[in-house]
PDB file of N, CA and C in Angstrom:
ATOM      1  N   UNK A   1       6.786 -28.664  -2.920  1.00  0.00           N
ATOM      2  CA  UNK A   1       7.536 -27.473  -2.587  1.00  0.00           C
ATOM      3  C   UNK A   1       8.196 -27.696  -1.228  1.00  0.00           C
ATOM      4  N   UNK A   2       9.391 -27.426  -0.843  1.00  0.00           N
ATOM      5  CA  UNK A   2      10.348 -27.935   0.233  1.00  0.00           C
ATOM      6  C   UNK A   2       9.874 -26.336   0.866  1.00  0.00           C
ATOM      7  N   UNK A   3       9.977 -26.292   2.750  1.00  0.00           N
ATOM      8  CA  UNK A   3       9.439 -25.416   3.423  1.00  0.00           C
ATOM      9  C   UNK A   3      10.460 -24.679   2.920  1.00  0.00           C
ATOM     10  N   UNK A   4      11.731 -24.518   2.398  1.00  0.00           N
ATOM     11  CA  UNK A   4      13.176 -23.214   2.201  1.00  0.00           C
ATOM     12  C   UNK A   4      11.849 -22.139   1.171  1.00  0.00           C
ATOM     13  N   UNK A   5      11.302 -22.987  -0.131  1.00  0.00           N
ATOM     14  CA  UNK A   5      11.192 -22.323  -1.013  1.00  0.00           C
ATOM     15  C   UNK A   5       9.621 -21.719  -1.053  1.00  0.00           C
ATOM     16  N   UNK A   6       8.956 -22.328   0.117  1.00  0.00           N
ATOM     17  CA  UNK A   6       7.790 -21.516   0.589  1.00  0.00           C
ATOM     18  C   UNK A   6       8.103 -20.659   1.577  1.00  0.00           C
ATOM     19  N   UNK A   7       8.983 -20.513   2.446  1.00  0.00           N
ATOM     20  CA  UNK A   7       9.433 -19.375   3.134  1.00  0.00           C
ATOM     21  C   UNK A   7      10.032 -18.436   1.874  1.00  0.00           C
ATOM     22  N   UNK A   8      10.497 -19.158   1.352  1.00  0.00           N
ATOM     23  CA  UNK A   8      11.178 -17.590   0.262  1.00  0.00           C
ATOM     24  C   UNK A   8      10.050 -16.969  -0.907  1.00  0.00           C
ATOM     25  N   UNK A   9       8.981 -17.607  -0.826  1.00  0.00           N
ATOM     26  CA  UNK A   9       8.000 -16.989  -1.334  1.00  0.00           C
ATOM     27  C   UNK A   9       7.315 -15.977  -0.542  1.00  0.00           C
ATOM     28  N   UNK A  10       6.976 -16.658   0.348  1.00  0.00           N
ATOM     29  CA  UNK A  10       5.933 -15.736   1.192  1.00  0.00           C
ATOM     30  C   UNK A  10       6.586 -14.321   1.606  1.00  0.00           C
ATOM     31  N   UNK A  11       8.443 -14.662   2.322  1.00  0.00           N
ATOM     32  CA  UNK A  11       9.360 -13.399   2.090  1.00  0.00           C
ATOM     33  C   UNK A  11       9.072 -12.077   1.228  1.00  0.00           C
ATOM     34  N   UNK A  12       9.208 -12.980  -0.103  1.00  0.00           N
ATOM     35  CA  UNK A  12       8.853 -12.163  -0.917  1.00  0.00           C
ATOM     36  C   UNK A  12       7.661 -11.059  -1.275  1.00  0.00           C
ATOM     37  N   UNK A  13       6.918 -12.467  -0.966  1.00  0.00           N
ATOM     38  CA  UNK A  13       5.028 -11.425  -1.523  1.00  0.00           C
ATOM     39  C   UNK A  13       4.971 -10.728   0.084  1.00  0.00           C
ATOM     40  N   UNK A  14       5.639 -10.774   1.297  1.00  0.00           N
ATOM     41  CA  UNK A  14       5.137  -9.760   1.874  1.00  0.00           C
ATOM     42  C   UNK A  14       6.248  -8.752   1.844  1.00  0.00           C
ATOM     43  N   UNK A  15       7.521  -8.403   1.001  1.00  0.00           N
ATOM     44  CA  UNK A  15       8.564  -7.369   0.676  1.00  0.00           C
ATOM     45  C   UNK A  15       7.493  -6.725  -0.680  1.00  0.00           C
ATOM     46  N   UNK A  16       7.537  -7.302  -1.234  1.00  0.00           N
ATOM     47  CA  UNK A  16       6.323  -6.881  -2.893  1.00  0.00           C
ATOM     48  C   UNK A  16       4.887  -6.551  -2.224  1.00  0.00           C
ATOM     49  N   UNK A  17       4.312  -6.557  -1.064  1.00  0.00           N
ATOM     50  CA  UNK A  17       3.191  -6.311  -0.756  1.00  0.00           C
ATOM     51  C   UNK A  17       3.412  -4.551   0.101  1.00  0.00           C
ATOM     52  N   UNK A  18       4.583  -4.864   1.127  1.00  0.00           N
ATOM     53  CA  UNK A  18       4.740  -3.285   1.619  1.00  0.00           C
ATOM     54  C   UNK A  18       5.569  -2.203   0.728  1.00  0.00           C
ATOM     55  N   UNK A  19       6.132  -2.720  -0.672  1.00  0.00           N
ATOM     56  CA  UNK A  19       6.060  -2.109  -1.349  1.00  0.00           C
ATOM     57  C   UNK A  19       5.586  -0.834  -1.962  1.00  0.00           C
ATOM     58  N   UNK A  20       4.581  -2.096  -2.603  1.00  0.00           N
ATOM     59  CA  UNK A  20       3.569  -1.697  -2.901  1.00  0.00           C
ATOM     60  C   UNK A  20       2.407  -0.452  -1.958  1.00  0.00           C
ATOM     61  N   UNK A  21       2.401  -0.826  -0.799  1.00  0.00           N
ATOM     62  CA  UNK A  21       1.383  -0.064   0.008  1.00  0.00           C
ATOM     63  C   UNK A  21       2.423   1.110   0.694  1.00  0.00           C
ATOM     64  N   UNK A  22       3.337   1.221   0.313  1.00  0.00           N
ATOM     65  CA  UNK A  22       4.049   2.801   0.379  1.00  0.00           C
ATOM     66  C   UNK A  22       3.575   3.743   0.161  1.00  0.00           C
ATOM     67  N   UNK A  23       3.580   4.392  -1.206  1.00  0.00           N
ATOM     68  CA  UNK A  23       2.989   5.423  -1.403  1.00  0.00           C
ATOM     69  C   UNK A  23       1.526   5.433  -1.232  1.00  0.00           C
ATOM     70  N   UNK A  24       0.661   4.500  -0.908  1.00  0.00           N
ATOM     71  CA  UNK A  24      -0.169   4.980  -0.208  1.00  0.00           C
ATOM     72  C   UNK A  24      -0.572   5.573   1.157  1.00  0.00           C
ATOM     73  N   UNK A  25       0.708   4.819   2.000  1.00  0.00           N
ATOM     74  CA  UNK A  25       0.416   4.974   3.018  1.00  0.00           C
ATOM     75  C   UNK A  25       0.912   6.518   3.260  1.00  0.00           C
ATOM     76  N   UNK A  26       2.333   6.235   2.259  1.00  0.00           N
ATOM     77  CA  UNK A  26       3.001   8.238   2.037  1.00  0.00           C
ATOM     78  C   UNK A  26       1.861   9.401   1.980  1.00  0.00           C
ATOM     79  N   UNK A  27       1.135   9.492   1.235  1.00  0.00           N
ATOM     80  CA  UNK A  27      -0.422   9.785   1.152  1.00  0.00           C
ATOM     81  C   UNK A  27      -0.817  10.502   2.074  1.00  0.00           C
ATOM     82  N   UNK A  28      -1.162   9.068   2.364  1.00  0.00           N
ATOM     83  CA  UNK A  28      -2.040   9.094   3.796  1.00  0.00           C
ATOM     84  C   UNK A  28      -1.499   9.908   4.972  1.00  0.00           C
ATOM     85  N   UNK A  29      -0.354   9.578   5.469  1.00  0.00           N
ATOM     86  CA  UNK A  29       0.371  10.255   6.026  1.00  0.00           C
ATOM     87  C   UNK A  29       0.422  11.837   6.010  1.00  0.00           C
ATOM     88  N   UNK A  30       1.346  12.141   4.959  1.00  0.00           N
ATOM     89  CA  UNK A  30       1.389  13.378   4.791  1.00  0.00           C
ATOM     90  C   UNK A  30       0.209  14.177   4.742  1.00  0.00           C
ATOM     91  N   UNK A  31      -1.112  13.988   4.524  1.00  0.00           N
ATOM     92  CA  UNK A  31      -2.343  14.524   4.197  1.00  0.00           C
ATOM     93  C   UNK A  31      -2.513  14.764   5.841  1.00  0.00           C
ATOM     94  N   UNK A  32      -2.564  13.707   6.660  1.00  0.00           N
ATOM     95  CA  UNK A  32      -3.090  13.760   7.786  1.00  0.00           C
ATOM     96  C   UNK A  32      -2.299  14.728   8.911  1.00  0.00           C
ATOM     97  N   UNK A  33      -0.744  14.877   8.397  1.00  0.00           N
ATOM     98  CA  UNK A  33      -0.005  15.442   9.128  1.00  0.00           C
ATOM     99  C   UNK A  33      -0.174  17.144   8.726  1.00  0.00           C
ATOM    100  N   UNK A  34      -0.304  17.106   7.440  1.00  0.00           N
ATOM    101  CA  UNK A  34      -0.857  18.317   7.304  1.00  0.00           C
ATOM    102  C   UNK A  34      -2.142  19.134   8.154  1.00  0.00           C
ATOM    103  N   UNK A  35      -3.089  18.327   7.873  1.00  0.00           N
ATOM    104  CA  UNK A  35      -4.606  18.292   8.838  1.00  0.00           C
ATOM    105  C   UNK A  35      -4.617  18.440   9.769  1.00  0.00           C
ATOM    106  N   UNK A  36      -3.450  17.980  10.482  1.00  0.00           N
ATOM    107  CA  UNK A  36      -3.293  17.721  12.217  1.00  0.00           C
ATOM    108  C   UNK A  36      -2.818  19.184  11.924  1.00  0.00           C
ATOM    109  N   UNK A  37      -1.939  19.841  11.666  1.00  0.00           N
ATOM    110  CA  UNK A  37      -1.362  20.915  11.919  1.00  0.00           C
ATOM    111  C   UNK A  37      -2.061  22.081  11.849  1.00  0.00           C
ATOM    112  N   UNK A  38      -2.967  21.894  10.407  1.00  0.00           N
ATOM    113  CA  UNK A  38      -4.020  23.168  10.478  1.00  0.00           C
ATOM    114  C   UNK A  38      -5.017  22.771  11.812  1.00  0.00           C
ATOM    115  N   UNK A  39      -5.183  21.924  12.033  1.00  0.00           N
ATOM    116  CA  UNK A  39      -6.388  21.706  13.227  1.00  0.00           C
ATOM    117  C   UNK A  39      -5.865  21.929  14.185  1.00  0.00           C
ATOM    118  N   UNK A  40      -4.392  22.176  14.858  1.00  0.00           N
ATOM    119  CA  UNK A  40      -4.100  22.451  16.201  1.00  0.00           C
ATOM    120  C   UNK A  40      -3.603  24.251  15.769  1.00  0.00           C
ATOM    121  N   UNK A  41      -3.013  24.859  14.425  1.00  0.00           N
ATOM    122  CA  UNK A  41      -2.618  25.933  14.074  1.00  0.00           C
ATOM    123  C   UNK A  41      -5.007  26.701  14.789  1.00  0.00           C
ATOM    124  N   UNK A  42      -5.282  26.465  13.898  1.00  0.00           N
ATOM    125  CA  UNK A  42      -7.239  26.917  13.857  1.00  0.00           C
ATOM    126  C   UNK A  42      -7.721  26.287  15.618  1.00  0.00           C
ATOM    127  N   UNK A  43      -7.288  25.657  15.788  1.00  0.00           N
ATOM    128  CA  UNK A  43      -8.045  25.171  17.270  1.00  0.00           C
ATOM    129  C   UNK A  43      -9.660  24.447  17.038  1.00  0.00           C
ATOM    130  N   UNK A  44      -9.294  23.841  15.450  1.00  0.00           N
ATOM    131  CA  UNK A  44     -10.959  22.880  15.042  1.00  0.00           C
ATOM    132  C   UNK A  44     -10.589  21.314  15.293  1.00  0.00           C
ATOM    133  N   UNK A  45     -11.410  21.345  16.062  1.00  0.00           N
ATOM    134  CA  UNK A  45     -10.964  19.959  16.109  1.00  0.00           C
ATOM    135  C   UNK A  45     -12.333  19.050  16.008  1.00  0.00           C
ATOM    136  N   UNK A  46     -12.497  18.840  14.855  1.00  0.00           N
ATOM    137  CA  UNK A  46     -13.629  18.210  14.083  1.00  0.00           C
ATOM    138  C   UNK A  46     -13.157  16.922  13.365  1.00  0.00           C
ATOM    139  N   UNK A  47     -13.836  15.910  14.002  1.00  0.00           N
ATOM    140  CA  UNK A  47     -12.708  14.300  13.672  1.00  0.00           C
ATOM    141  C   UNK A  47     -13.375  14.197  12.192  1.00  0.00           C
ATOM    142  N   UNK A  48     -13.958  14.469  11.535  1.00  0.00           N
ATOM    143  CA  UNK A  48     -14.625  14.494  10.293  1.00  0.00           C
ATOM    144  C   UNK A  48     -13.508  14.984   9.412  1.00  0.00           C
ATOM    145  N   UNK A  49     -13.061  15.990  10.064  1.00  0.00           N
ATOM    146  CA  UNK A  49     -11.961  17.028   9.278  1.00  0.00           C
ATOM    147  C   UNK A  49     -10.652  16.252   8.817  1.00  0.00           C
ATOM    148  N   UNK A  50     -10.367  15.550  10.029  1.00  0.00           N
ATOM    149  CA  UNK A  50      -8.810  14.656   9.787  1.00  0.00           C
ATOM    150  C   UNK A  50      -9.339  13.493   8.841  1.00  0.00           C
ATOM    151  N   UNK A  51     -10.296  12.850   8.891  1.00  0.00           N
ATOM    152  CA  UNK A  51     -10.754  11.780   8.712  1.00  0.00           C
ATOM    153  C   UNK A  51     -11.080  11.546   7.113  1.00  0.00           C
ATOM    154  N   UNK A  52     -11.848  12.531   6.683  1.00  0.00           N
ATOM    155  CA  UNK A  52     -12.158  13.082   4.782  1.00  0.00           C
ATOM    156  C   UNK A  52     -10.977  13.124   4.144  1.00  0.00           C
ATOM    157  N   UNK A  53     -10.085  13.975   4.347  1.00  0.00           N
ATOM    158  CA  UNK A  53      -8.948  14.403   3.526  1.00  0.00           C
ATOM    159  C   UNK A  53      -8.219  13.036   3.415  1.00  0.00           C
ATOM    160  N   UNK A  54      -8.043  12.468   4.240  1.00  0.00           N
ATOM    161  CA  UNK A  54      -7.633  11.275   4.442  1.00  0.00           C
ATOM    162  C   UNK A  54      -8.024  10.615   3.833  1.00  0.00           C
ATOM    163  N   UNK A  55      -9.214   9.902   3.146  1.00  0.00           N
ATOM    164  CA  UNK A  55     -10.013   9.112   2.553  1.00  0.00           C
ATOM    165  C   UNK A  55      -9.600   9.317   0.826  1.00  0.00           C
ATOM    166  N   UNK A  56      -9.854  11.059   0.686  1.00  0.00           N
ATOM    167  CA  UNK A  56      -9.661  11.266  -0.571  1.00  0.00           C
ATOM    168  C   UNK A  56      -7.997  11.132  -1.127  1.00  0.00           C
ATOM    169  N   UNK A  57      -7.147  11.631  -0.389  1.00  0.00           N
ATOM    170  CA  UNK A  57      -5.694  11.271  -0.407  1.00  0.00           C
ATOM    171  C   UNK A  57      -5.242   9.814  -0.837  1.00  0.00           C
ATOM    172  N   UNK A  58      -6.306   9.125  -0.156  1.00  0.00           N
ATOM    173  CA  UNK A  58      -5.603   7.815  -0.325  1.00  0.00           C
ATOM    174  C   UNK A  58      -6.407   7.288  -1.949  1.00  0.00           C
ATOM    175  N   UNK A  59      -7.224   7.582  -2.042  1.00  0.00           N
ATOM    176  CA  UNK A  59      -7.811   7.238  -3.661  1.00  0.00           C
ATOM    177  C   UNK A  59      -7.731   7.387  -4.571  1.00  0.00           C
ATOM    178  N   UNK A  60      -6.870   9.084  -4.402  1.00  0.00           N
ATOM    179  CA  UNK A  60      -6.345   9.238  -5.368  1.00  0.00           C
ATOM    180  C   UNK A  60      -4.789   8.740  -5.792  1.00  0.00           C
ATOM    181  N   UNK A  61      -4.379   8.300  -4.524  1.00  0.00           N
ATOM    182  CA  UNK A  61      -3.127   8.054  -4.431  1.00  0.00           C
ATOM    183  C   UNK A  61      -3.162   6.295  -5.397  1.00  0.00           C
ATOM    184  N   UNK A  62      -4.667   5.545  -5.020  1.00  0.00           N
ATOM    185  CA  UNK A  62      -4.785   4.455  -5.799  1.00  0.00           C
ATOM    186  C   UNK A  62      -4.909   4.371  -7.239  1.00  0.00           C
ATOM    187  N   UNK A  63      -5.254   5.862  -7.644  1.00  0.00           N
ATOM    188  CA  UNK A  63      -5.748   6.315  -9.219  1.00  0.00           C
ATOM    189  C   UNK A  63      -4.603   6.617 -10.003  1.00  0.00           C
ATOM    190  N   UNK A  64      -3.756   6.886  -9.129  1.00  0.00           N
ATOM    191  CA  UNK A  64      -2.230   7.224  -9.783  1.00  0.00           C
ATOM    192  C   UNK A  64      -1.219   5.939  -9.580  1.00  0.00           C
ATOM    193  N   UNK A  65      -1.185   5.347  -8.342  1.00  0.00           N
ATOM    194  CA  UNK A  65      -0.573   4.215  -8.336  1.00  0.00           C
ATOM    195  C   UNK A  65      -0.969   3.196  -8.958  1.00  0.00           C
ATOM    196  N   UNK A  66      -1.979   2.872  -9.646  1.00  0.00           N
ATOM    197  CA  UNK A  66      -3.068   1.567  -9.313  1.00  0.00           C
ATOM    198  C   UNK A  66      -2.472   0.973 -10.764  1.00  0.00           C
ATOM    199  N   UNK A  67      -1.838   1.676 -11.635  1.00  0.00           N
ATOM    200  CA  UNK A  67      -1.647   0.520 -12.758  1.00  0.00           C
ATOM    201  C   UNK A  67      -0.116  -0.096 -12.223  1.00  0.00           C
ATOM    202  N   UNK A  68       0.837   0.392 -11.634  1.00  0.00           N
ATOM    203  CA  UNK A  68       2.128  -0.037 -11.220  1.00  0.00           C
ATOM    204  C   UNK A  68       1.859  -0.949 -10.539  1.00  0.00           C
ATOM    205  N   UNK A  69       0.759  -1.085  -9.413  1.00  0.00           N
ATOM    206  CA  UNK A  69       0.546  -1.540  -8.349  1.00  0.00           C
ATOM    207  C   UNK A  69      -0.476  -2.756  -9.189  1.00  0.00           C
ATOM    208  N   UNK A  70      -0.817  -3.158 -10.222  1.00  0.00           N
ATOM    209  CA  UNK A  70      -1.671  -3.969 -11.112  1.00  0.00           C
ATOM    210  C   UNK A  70      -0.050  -4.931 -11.560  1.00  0.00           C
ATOM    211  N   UNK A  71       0.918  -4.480 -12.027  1.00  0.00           N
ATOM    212  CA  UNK A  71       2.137  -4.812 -12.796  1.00  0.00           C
ATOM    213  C   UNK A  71       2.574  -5.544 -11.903  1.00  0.00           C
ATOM    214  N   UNK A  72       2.553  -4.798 -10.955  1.00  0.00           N
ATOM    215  CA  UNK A  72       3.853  -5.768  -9.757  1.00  0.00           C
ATOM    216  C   UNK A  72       3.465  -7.171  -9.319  1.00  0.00           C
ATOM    217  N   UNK A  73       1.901  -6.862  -8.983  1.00  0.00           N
ATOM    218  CA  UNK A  73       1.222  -7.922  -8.837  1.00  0.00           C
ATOM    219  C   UNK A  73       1.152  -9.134  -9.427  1.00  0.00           C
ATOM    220  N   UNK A  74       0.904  -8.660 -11.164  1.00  0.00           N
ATOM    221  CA  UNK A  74       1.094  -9.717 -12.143  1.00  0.00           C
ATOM    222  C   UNK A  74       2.121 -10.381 -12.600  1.00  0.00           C
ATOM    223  N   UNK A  75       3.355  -9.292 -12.334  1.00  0.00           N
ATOM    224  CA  UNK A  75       4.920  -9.602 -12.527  1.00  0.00           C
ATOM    225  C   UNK A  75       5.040 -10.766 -11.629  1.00  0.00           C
ATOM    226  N   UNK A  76       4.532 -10.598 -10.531  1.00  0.00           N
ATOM    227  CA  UNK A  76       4.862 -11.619  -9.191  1.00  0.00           C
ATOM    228  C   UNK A  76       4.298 -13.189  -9.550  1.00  0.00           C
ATOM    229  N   UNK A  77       2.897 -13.202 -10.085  1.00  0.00           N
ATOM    230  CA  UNK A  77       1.900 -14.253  -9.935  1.00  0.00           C
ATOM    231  C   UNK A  77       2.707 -14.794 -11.106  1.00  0.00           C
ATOM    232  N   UNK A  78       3.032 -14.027 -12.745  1.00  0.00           N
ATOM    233  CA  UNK A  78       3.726 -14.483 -13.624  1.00  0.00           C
ATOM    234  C   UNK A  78       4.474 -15.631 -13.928  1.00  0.00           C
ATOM    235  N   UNK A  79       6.197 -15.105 -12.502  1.00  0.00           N
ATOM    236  CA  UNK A  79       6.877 -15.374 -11.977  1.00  0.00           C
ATOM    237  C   UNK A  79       6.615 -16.371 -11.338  1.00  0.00           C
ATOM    238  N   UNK A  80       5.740 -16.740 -10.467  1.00  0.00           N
ATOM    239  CA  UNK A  80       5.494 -17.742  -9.346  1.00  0.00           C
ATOM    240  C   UNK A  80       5.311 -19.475 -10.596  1.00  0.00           C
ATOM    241  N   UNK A  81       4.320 -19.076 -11.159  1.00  0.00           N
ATOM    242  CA  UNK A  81       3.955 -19.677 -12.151  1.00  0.00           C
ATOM    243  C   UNK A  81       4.510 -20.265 -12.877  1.00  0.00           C
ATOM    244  N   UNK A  82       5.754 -19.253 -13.832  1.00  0.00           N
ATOM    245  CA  UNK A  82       6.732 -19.457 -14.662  1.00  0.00           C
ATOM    246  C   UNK A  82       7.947 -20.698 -13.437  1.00  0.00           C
ATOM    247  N   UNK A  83       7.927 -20.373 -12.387  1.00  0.00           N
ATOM    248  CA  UNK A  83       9.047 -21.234 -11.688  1.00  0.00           C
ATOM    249  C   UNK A  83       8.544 -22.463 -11.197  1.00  0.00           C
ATOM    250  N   UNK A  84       6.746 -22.337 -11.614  1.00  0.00           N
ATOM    251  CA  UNK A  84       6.227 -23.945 -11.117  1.00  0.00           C
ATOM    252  C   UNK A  84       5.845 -24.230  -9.524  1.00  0.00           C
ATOM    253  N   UNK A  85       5.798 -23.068  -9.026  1.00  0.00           N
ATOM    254  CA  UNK A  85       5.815 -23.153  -7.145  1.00  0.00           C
ATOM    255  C   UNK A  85       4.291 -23.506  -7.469  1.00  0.00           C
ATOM    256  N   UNK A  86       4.244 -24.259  -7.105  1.00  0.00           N
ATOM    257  CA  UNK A  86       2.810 -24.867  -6.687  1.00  0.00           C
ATOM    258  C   UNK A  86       2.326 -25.414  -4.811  1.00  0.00           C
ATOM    259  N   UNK A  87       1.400 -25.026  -5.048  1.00  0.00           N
ATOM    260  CA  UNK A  87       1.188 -24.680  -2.851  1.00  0.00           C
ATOM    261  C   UNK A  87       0.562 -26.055  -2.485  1.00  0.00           C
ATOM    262  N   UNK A  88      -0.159 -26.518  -3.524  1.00  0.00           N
ATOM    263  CA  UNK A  88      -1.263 -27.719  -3.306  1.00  0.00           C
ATOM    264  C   UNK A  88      -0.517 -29.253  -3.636  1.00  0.00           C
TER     265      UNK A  88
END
């Protein structure tokens, strides 16, 4: 494998990797920004509080994403395979 076409791999799997970790992180995000707001709106500021919602947001966010996020993966390794890039 010539270094052009291992740089254009790795390019790749880390464009197909933050992809991928979008809508989780969307999730995550939004859950927490919510949290933050009721916790400064209430005046609780209980790090447990930001910290839970957060946890569950993101799991479920894996339960709904997780077969797309299975596809892309395999689409990729498929691909790698099918073109013969071999690392070793």
């Amino acid at each position: 494998m010539t270094p052009d076409g291992l740089l254009t791999v790795v390019g790749e799997a880390v464009v197909i990797i933050l992809v991928m970790l979008a809508p989780l992180l969307a999730f995550g995000l939004a859950v927490g920004l919510t949290v933050s707001i009721l916790q400064a709106a209430t005046q609780i500021q209980e790090p447990t509080l930001a910290f839970v919602p957060k946890i569950v947001a993101v799991l479920l966010a894996i339960l709904f994403f997780g077969g797309w996020i299975m596809n892309t993966v395999v689409d990729f390794t498929l691909r790698l395979w099918g073109e013969g890039f071999a690392l070793f």
